[in-house]
Every structure is written in structure tokens, then in C-alpha cells.
Protein backbone atom coordinates (compact mmCIF):
# COMPACT_ATOMS: atom_id res chain seq x y z
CA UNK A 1 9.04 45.95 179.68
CA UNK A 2 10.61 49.29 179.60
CA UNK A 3 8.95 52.19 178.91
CA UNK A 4 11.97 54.04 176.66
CA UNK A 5 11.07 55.59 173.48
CA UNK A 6 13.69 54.27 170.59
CA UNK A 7 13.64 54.86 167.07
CA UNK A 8 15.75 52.92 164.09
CA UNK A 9 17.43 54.92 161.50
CA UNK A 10 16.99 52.62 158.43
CA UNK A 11 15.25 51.85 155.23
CA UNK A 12 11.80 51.44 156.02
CA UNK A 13 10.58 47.52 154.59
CA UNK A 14 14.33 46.21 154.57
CA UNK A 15 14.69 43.39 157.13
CA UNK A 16 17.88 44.77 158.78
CA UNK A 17 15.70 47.45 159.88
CA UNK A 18 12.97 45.68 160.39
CA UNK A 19 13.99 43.48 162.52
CA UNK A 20 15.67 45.82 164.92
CA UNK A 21 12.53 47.54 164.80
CA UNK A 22 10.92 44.43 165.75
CA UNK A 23 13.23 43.66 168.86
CA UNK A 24 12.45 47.49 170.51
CA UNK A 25 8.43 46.94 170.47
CA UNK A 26 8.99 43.68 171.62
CA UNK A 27 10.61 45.31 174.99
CA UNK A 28 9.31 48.47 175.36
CA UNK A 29 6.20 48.38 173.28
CA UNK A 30 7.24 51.22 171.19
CA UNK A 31 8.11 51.35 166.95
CA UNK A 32 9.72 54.04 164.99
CA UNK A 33 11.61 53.60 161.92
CA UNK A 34 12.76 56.75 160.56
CA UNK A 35 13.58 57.21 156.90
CA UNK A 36 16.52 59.90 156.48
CA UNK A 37 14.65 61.00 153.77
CA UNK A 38 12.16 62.32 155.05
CA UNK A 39 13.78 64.35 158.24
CA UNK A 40 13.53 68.09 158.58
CA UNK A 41 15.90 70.28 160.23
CA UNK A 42 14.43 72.96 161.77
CA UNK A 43 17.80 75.50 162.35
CA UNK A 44 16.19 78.11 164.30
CA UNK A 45 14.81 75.26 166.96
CA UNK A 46 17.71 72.47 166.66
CA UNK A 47 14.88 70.03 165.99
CA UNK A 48 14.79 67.10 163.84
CA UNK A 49 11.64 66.08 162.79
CA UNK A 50 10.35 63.04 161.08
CA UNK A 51 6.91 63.30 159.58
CA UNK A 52 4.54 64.32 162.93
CA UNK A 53 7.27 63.41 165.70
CA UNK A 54 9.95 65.28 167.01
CA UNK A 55 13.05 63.10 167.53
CA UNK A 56 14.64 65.50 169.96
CA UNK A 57 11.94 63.61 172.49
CA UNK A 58 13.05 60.16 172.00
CA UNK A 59 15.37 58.64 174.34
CA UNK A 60 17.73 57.05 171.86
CA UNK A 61 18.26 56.42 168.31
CA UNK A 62 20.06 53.36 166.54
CA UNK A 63 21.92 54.00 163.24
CA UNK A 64 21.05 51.01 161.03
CA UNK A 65 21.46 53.17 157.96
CA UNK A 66 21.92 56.35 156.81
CA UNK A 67 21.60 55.39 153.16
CA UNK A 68 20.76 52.46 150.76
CA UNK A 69 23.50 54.30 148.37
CA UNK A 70 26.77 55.94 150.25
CA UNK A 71 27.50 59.41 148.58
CA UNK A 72 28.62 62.27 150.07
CA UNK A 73 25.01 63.32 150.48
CA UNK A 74 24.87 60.69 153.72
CA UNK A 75 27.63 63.39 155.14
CA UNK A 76 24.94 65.91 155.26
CA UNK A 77 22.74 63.16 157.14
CA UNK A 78 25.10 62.48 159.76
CA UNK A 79 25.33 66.00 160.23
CA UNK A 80 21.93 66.51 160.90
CA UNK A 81 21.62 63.22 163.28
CA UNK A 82 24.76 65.39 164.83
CA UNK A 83 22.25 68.24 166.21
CA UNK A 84 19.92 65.41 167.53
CA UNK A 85 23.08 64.28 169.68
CA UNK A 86 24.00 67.39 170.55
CA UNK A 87 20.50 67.69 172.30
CA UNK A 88 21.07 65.40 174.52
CA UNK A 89 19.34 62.04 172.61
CA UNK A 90 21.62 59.42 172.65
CA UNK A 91 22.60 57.52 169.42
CA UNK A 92 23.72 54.20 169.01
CA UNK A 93 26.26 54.87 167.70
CA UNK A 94 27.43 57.96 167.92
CA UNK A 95 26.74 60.08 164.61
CA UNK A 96 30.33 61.01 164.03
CA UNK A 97 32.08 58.05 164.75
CA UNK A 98 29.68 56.40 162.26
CA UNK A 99 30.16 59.38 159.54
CA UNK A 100 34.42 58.06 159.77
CA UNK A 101 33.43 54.93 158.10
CA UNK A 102 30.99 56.38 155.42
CA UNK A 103 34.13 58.03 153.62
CA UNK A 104 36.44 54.69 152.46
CA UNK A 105 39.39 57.02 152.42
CA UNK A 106 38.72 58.51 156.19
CA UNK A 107 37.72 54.79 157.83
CA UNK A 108 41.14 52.91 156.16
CA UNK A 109 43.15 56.02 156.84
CA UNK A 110 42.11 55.69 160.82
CA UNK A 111 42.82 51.89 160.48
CA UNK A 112 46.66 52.54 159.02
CA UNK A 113 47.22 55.30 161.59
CA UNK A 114 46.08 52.80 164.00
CA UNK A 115 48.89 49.96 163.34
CA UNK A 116 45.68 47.57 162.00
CA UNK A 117 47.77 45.67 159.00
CA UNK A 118 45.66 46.93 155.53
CA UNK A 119 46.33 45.39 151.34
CA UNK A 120 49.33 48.36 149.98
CA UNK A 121 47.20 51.16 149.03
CA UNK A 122 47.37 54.12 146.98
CA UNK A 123 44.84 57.48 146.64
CA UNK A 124 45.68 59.82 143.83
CA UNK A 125 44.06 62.28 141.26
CA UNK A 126 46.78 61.83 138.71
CA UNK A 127 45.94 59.05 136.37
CA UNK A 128 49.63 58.60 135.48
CA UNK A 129 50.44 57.70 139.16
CA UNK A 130 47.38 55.59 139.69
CA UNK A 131 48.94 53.38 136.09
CA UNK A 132 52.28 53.15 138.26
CA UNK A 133 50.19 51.88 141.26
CA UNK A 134 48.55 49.12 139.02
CA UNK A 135 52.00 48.23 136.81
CA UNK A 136 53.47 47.93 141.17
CA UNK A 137 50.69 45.87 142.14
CA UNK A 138 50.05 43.83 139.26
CA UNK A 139 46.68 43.56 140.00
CA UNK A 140 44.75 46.00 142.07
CA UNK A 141 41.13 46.67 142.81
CA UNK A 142 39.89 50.64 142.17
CA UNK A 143 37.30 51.69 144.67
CA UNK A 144 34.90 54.28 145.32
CA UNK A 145 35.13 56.58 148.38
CA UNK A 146 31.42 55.81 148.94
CA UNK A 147 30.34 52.23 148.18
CA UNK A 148 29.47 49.08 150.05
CA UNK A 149 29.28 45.21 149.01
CA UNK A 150 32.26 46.13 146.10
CA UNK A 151 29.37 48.08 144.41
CA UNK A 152 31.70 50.27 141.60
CA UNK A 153 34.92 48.57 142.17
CA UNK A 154 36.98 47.61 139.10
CA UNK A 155 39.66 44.98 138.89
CA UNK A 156 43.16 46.32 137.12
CA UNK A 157 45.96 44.16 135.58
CA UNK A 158 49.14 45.65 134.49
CA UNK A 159 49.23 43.00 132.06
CA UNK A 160 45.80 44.69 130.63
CA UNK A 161 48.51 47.27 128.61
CA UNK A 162 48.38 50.90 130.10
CA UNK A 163 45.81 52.16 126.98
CA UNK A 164 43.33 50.01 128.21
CA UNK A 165 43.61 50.99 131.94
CA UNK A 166 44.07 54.09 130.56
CA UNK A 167 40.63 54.58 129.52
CA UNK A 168 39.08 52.91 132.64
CA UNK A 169 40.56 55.24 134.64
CA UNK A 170 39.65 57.90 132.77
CA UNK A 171 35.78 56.70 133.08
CA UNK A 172 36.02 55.91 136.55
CA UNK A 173 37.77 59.67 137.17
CA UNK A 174 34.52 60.98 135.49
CA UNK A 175 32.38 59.48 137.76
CA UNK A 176 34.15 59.20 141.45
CA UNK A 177 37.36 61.99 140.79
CA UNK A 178 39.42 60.20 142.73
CA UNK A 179 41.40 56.55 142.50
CA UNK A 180 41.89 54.90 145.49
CA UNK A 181 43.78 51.39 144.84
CA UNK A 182 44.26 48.39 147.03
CA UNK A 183 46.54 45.75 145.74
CA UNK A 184 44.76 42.58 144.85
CA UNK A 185 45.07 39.89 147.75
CA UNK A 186 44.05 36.25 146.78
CA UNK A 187 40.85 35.41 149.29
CA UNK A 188 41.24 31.64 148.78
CA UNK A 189 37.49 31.76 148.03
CA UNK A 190 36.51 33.30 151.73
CA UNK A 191 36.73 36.41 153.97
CA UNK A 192 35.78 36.87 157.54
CA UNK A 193 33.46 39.32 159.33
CA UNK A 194 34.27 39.42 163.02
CA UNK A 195 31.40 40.97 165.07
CA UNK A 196 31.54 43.29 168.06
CA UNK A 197 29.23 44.49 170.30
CA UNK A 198 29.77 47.30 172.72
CA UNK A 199 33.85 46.95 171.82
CA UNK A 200 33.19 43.27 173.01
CA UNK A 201 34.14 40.08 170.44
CA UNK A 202 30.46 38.40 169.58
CA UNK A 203 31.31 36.02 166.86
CA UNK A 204 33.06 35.24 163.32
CA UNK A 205 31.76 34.27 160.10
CA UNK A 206 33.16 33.80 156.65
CA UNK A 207 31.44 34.87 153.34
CA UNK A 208 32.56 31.85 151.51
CA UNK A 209 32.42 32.92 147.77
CA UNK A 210 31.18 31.69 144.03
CA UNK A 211 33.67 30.50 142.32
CA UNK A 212 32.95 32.73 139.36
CA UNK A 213 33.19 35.99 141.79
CA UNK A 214 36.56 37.70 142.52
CA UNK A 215 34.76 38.78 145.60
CA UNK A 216 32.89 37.22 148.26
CA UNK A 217 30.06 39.14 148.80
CA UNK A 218 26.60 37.94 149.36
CA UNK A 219 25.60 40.25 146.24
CA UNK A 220 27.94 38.05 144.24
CA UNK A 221 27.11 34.72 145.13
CA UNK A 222 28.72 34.66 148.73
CA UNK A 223 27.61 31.99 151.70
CA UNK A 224 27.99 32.74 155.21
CA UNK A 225 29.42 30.42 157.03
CA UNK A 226 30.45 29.90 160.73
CA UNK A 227 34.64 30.31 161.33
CA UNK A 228 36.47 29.97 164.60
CA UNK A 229 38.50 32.50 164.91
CA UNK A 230 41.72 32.07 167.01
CA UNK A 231 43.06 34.93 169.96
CA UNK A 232 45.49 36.43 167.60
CA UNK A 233 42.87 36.41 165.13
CA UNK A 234 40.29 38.09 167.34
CA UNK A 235 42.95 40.46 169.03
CA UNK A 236 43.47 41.87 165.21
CA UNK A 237 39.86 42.49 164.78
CA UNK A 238 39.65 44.05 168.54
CA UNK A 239 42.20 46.36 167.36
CA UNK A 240 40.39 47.19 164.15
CA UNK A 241 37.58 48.36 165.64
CA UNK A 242 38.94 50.12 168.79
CA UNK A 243 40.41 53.18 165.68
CA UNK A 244 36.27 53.85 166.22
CA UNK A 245 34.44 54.22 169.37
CA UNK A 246 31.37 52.03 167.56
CA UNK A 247 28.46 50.36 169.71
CA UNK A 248 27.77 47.76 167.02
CA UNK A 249 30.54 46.83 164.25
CA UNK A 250 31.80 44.42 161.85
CA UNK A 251 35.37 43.95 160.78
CA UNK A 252 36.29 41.86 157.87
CA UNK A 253 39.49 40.49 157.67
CA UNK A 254 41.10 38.63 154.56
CA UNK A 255 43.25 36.01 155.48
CA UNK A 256 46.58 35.81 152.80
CA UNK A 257 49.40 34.28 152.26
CA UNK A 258 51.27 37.13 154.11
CA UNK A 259 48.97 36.85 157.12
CA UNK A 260 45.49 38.44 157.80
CA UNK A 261 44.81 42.06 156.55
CA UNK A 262 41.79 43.88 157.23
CA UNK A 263 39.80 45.87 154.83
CA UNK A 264 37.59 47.69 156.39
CA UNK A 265 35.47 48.35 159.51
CA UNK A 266 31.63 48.83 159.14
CA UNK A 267 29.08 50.82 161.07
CA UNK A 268 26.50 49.25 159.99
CA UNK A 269 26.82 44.76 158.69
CA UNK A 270 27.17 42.20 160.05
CA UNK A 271 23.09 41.30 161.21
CA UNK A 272 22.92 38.73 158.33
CA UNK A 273 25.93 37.02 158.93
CA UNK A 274 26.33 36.76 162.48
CA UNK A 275 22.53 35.26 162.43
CA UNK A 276 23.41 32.72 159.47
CA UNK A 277 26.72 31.68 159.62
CA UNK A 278 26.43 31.76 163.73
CA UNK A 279 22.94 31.16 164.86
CA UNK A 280 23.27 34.59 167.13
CA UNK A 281 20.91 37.20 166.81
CA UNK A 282 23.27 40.10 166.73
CA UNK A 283 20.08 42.66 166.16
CA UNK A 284 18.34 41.82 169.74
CA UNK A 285 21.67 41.41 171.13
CA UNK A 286 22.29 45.52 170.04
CA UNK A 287 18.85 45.88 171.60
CA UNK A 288 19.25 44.97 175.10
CA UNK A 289 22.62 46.47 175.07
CA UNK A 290 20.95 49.86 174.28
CA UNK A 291 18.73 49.46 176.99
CA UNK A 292 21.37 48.45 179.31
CA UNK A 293 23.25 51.76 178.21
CA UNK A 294 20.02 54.05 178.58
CA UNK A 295 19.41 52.42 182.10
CA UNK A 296 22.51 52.91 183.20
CA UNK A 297 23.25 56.60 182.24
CA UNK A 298 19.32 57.92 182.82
């Protein structure tokens, strides 16, 4: 047993957390969960404090999750986990590589300068372009900048008649300000999160959806599932998430009848999956690679 001092950054109660949690007392016979919440800045001192312990102390942090809801409000979070890095505690990962991925349009934007193959996309203010977009696509998902498990996302059809989409863009521009469209890909009832640890390949699973859902996620009726994933396959994902320089990520990958595209990489999934669909336990996996890291850079 080591004798390192790591917190988790997560929702206090929620098993993702919990779990990782777990794993750290387990081997080194410490437990902190912090909730972002509940952090004060101190500006004059550069340290972050969660209820009576200083974090600046600790010896690492991992980033489970900065918020149960994504708004521009978790920017301000990463910005204070920023000052705790800046101190010298490392994070796991690293606050500003994980603050890429909270914004959709800054994480898919690193992706297509990247090369990594994405759905046709279009981000506008102007309501007349975004009913061009849809009447191009045919069919197109609108997405929030801040949202995960297709929380807020609204499915278009040109054939809908532009007064109707009209109006939903008009109460989705009330809410989020800006449209940001992805074409509509057919799933063929399934996409694939491909797991890395450390920039290394762990495993694959599929969220194999209801058939009453036009998305597969496990808020919708999903099922993971184990897939084997083939090089080329794998070499995609690899690519995907080398745009961030991530310690633990998932990357899920459609695969269409124009070849695989990949939606987006995540700072955060992939626990869940990688245990159900793949028997691996991703979340103690993340642990001793943390230690390894700390050991190796003390």
C-alpha cells in the first residue's frame, strides 16, 4: 500500500465516483471525494479548499466530474482546478485538456482539425442558415454546446415544413443561442465507445439501442454490449483521442453506411460500459495507472 494522498472530483453518492473512490482507499488507505460545489478559491493564497482540507496538499486529483449538468458554469470550475495544477498537484487529467471537451463546439472542432472523420456539421446564429442546414441534410440533430447522453438535442426534418422548424429553432435559440447541427447518420440500432487508458486502446463496447429511441444511450433504453473492434477500427479511435492529451477517455464512433464517423471524445464515460459490455474494470485500471504516474515522476 502506498501512502499517496488522492482525491476524486465527482458527485458525491454517484457510483462512478464512488467507485473510483473505492479503488484509492483500497491502495493507499486514503478517501476524498470532492464536490465542485463546495470548493473555495482563496485568490490571495492560490488555494483551493474543500470543506476543512486544502487540496493544494494532495498529491493528485482525478477528474471524474466537474458537473452533473454541463453549462458554461463548469468553465469556471476547470479554471479553478487550473490554479490547483498550477501548484504543482497533479490532475488526472489535466484540467485544460478536460475543459476542450466540456464545450461540444471546442472538442468536435479539435477532432475536424485533427483529420478524425465527423457527421457534416454546421454552427450558426442565423436561424435562416441553420433552416438551409436542415432542408441540406434532410434530417439533422440540433445540439447543445453543453450537454451529455443527447440531453436537449432535437431531431429536424426538412420534410417537417420550414414554419414548424421555424419555431423550434426559435425556442431552442432562446434557451442555448446558438445551433449547432450534425446531419442525421442511421446507427443501425448501435454505437461504439472505444476506451483508452493512458493514450493506450483498453476495450470496445456498443450501446445497442431501444428500438423506440433514435439514440442509443443508456438514458434511452441503450444495452452495452461487448464489440470487437478491428485495427482500422481502433487506429480511428487512437486518432480521436490523440486531438487531447487525456489520461482516461472514451471515443464513440458510429459506424454508417459511408464508413465509421466519430462523434465525440469524452473526458469523463466510459466506467459503465467498459465494466458491462467488457467485464474490465476500467475505474481500478485508471487507479493503478495514477499511481504508476505519481511513482514515477515523485
Amino acid at each position: 500500500m502506498t501512502n499517496k494522498r488522492i482525491a476524486v472530483i465527482g458527485t458525491p453518492g454517484k457510483w462512478s465516483t464512488e467507485v473510483l473512490a473505492d479503488h484509492l482507499e483500497e491502495l493507499t488507505g486514503f478517501r476524498c471525494v470532492v464536490d465542485m460545489s463546495e470548493v473555495v478559491l482563496e485568490l490571495e493564497t492560490g488555494r483551493l479548499r474543500y470543506r476543512d482540507r486544502v487540496l493544494n496538499e494532495l498529491d493528485g486529483v482525478i477528474i471524474k466530474k466537474i458537473s452533473e449538468i454541463y453549462s458554461p458554469a463548469a468553465d469556471d470550475r476547470i479554471r479553478m482546478l487550473n490554479t490547483l495544477e498550477a501548484d504543482g498537484v497533479r490532475c488526472f487529467s489535466s484540467p485544460g485538456q478536460v475543459g476542450r471537451l466540456i464545450n461540444r463546439l471546442e472538442g468536435t472542432a479539435a477532432l475536424a482539425d485533427g483529420g478524425v472523420p465527423l457527421p457534416p456539421t454546421r454552427v450558426t446564429e442565423s436561424t435562416e442558415a441553420a433552416l438551409a442546414a436542415i432542408d441540406e441534410f434532410g434530417k439533422a440533430i440540433l445540439k447543445p454546446l453543453y450537454s451529455t447522453k443527447a440531453r436537449g438535442m432535437l431531431v429536424l426534418e426538412a420534410a417537417d415544413g420550414p414554419q414548424a422548424n421555424t419555431q423550434k429553432l426559435s425556442d431552442f435559440k432562446s434557451e442555448h443561442g446558438l445551433f449547432y447541427l450534425q446531419k442525421f447518420v442511421h446507427l443501425g440500432g448501435q454505437d461504439l465507445g472505444m476506451v483508452f487508458l493512458g493514450g493506450e486502446y483498453l476495450c470496445t463496447y456498443a450501446r445497442v439501442g431501444d428500438a423506440n429511441a433514435w439514440n442509443t444511450t443508456i438514458n434511452s433504453g441503450g444495452k452495452y454490449q461487448h464489440f470487437e473492434a478491428g485495427p482500422d477500427l481502433i487506429e480511428l479511435g487512437r486518432k480521436a483521442q490523440s486531438c487531447f492529451s487525456l489520461d482516461f477517455t472514451t471515443v464513440d464512433i458510429a459506424l454508417t453506411d459511408q464508413g465509421p464517423v466519430v462523434f465525440e471524445v469524452s473526458a469523463f464515460g466510459g466506467f459503465s460500459g467498459a465494466l458491462k459490455g467488457c467485464g474490465i474494470d476500467a475505474a481500478q485500471k485508471l487507479c493503478r495507472h495514477v499511481l504508476n504516474e505519481l511513482e514515477q515522476n515523485r
